[in-house]
C-alpha atoms as a PDB file:
ATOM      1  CA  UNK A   1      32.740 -16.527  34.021  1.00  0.00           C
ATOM      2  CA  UNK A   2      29.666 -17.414  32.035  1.00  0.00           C
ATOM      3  CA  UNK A   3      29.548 -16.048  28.488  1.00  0.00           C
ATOM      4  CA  UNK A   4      26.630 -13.623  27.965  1.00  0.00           C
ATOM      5  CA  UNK A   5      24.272 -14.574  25.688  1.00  0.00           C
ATOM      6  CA  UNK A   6      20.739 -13.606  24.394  1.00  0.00           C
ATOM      7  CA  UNK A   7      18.807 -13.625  21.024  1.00  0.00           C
ATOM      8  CA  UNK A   8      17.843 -11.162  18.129  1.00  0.00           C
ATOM      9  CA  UNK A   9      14.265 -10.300  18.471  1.00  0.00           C
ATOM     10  CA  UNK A  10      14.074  -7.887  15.607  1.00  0.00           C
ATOM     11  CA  UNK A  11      16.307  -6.883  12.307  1.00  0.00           C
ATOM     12  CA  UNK A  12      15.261  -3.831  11.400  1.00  0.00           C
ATOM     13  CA  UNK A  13      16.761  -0.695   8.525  1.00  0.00           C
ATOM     14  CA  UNK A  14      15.270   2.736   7.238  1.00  0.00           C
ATOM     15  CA  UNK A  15      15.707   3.540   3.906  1.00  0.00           C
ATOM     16  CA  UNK A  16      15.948   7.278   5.093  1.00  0.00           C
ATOM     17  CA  UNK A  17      17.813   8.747   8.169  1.00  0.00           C
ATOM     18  CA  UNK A  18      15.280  10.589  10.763  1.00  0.00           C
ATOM     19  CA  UNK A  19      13.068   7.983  10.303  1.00  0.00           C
ATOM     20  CA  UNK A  20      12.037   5.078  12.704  1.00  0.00           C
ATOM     21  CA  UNK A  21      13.208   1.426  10.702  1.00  0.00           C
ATOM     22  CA  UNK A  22      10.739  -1.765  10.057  1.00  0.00           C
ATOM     23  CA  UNK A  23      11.159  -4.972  10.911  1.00  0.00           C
ATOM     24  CA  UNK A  24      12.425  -6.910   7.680  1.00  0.00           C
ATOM     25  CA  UNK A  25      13.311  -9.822  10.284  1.00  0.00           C
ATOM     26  CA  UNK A  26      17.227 -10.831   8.822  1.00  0.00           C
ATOM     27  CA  UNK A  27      20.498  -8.980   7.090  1.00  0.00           C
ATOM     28  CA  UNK A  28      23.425  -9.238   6.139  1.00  0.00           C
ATOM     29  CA  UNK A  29      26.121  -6.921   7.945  1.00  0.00           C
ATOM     30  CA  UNK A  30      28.783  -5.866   5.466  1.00  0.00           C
ATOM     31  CA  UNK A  31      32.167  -5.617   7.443  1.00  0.00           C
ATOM     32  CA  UNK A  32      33.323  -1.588   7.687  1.00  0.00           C
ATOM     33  CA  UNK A  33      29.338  -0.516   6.658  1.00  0.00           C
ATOM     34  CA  UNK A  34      26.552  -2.492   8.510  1.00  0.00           C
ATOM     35  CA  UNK A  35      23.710  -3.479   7.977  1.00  0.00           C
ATOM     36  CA  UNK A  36      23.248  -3.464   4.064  1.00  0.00           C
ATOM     37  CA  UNK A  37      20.418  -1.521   3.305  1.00  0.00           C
ATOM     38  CA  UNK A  38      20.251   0.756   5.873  1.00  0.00           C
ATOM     39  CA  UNK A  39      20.299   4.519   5.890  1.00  0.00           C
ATOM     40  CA  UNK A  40      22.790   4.736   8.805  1.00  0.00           C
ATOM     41  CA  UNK A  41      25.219   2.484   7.477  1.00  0.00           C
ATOM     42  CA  UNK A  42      28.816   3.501   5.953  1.00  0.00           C
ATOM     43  CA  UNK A  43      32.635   4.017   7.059  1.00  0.00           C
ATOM     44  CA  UNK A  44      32.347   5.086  10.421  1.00  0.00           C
ATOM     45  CA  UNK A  45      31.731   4.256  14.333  1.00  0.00           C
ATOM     46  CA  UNK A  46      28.326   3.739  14.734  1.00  0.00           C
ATOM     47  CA  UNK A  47      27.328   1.384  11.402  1.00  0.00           C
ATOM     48  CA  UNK A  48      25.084  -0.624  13.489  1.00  0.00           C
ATOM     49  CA  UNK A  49      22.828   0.121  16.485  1.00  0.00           C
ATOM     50  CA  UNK A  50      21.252  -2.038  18.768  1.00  0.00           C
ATOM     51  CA  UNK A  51      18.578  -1.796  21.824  1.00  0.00           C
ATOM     52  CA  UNK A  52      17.947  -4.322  24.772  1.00  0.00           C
ATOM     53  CA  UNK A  53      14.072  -5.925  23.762  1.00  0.00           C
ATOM     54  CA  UNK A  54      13.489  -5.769  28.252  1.00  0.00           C
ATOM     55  CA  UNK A  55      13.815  -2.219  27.707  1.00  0.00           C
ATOM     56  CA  UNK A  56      11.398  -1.487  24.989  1.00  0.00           C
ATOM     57  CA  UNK A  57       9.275  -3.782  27.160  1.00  0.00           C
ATOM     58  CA  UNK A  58       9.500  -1.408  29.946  1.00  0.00           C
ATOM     59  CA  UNK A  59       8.587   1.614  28.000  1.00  0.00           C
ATOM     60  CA  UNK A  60       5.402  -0.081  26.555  1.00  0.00           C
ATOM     61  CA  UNK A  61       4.423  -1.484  30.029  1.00  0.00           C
ATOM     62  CA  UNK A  62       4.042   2.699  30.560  1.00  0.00           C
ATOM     63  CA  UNK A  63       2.177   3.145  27.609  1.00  0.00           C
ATOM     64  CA  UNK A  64       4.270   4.072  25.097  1.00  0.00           C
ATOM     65  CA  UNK A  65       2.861   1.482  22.247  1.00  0.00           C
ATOM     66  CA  UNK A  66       6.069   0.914  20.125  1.00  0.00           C
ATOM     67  CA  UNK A  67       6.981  -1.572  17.678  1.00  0.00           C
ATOM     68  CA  UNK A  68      10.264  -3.051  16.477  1.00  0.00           C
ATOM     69  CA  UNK A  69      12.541  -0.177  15.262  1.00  0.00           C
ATOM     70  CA  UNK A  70      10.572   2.553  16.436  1.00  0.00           C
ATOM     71  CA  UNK A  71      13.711   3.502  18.210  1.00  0.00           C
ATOM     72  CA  UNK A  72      16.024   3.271  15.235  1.00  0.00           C
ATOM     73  CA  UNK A  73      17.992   0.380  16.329  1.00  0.00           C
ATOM     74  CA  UNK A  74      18.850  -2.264  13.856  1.00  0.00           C
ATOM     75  CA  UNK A  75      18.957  -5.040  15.917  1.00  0.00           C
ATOM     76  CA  UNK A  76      16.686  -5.627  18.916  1.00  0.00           C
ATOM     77  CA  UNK A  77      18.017  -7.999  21.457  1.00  0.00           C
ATOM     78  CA  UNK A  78      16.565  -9.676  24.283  1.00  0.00           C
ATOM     79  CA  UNK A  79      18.733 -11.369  27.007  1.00  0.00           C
ATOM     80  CA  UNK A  80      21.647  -8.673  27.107  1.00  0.00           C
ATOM     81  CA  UNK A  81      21.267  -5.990  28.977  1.00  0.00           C
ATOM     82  CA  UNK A  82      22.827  -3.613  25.989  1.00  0.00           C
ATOM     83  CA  UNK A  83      23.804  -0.433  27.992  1.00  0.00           C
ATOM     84  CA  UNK A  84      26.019  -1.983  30.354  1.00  0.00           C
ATOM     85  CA  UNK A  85      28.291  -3.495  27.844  1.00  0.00           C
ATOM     86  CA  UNK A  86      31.783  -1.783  27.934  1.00  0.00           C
ATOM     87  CA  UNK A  87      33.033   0.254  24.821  1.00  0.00           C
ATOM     88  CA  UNK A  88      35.416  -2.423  22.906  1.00  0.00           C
ATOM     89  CA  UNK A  89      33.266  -4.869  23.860  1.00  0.00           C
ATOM     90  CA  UNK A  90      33.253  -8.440  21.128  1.00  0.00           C
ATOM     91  CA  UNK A  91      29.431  -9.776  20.270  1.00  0.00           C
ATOM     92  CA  UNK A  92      29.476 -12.664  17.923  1.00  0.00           C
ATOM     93  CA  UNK A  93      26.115 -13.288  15.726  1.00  0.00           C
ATOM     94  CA  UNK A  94      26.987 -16.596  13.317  1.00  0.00           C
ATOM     95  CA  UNK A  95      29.673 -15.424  11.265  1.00  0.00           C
ATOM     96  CA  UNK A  96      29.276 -11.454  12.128  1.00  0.00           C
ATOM     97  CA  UNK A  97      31.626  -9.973  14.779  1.00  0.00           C
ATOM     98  CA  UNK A  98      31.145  -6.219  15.929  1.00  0.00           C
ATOM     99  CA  UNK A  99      32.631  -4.434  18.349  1.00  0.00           C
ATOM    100  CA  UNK A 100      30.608  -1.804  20.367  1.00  0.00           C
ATOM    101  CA  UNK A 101      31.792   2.024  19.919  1.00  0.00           C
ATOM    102  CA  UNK A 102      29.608   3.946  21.873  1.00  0.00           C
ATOM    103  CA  UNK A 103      26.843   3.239  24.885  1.00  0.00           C
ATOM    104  CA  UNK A 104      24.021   6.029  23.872  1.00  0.00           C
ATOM    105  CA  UNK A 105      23.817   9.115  21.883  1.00  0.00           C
ATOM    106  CA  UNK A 106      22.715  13.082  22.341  1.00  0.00           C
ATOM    107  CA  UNK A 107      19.335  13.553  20.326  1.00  0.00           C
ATOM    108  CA  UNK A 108      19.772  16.907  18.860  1.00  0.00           C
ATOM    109  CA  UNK A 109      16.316  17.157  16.810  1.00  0.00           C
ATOM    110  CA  UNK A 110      13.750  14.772  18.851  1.00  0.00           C
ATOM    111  CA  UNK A 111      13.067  11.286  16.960  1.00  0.00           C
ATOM    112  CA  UNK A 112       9.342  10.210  15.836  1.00  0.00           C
ATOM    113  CA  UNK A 113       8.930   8.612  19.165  1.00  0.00           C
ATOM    114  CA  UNK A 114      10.188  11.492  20.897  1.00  0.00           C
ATOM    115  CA  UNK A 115       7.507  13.621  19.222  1.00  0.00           C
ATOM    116  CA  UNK A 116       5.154  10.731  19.724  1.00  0.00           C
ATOM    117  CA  UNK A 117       5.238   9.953  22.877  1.00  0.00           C
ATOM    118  CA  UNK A 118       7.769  12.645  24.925  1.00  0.00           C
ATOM    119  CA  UNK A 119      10.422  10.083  25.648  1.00  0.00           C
ATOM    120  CA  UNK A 120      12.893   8.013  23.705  1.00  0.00           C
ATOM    121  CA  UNK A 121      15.490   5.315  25.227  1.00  0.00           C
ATOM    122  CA  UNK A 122      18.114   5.223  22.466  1.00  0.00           C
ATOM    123  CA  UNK A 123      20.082   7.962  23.810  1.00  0.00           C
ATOM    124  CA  UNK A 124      20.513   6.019  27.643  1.00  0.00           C
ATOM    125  CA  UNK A 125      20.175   2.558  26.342  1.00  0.00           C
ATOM    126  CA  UNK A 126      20.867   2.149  22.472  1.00  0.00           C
ATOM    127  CA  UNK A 127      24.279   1.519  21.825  1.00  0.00           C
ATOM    128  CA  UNK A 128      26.141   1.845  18.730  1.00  0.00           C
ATOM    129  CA  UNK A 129      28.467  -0.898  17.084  1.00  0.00           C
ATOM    130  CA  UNK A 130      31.056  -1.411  13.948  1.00  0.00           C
ATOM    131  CA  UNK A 131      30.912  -4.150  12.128  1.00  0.00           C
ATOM    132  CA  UNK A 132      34.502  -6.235  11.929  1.00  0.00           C
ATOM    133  CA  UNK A 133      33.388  -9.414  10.252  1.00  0.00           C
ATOM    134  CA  UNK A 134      30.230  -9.653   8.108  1.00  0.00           C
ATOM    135  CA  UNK A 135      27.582 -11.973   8.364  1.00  0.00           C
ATOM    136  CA  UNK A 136      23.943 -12.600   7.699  1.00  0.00           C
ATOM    137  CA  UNK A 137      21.893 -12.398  10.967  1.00  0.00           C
ATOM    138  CA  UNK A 138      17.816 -12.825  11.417  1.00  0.00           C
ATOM    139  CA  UNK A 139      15.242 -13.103  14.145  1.00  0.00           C
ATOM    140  CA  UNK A 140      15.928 -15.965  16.762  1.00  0.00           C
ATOM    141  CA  UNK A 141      19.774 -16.207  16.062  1.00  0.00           C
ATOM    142  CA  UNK A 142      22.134 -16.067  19.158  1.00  0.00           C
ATOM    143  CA  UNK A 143      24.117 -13.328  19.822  1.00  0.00           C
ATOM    144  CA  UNK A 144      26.951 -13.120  22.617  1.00  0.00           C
ATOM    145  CA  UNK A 145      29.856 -11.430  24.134  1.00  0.00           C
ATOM    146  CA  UNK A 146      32.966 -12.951  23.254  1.00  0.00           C
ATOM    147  CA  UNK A 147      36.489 -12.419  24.535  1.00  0.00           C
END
């Protein structure tokens, strides 16, 4: 079986929850928090989120206009189809090893791109990671499924 691989497009945080993140393009992801920095981090199952790049590319190609971290993900990645990795599943980033939690989440109070724009893709396609090994990550590294 070939070993999935793709690349991080995008490291992004938010200072505040409820708010979409920017692009600061690297980390460092601080085993049992994530990514340092960022609002969402902290002892518990979703510490770090991350959102397949072909998907936001879908969404702008029907006008929706959004940048990196509009969604709230902290790490954008193109090459891995995010969503359809099972729960438990191993991705490797340099030294960083987490371990997907959750595929998706309910949005209870409509994001900024919800409001924006009347749709947003984390919920179906986002999915939500802990962090077991820290490591610095940035844009261009490779990231892949490991057994």
């Amino acid at each position: 079986m070939d070993t999935v691989k793709g690349t991080i497009r995008a490291v992004c945080l938010s200072e505040k929850r409820g708010t979409v993140k920017q692009n600061v393009h690297r980390g460092h992801l601080k085993e049992n928090w994530g990514l340092e920095g960022d609002a969402h981090a902290g002892d518990w199952h979703r510490q770090v989120s991350l959102l397949s790049f072909q998907q936001v590319e879908a969404f702008n190609e029907k006008g929706g206009q959004v940048k990196d971290g509009d969604f709230g993900e902290n790490l954008l990645v193109d090459g891995i189809d995010c969503a359809s990795l099972p729960v438990g599943t191993h991705l490797q980033c340099g030294d960083a090893l987490l371990e997907v939690t959750q595929i998706g989440k309910e949005c209870h109070t409509h994001c900024e791109i919800y409001k924006r724009v009347g749709q947003c893709i984390m919920p179906t396609q986002g999915i939500f990671t802990r962090v077991l090994r820290g490591g610095d990550v940035q844009e261009g590294d490779v990231i892949q499924v490991v057994e």
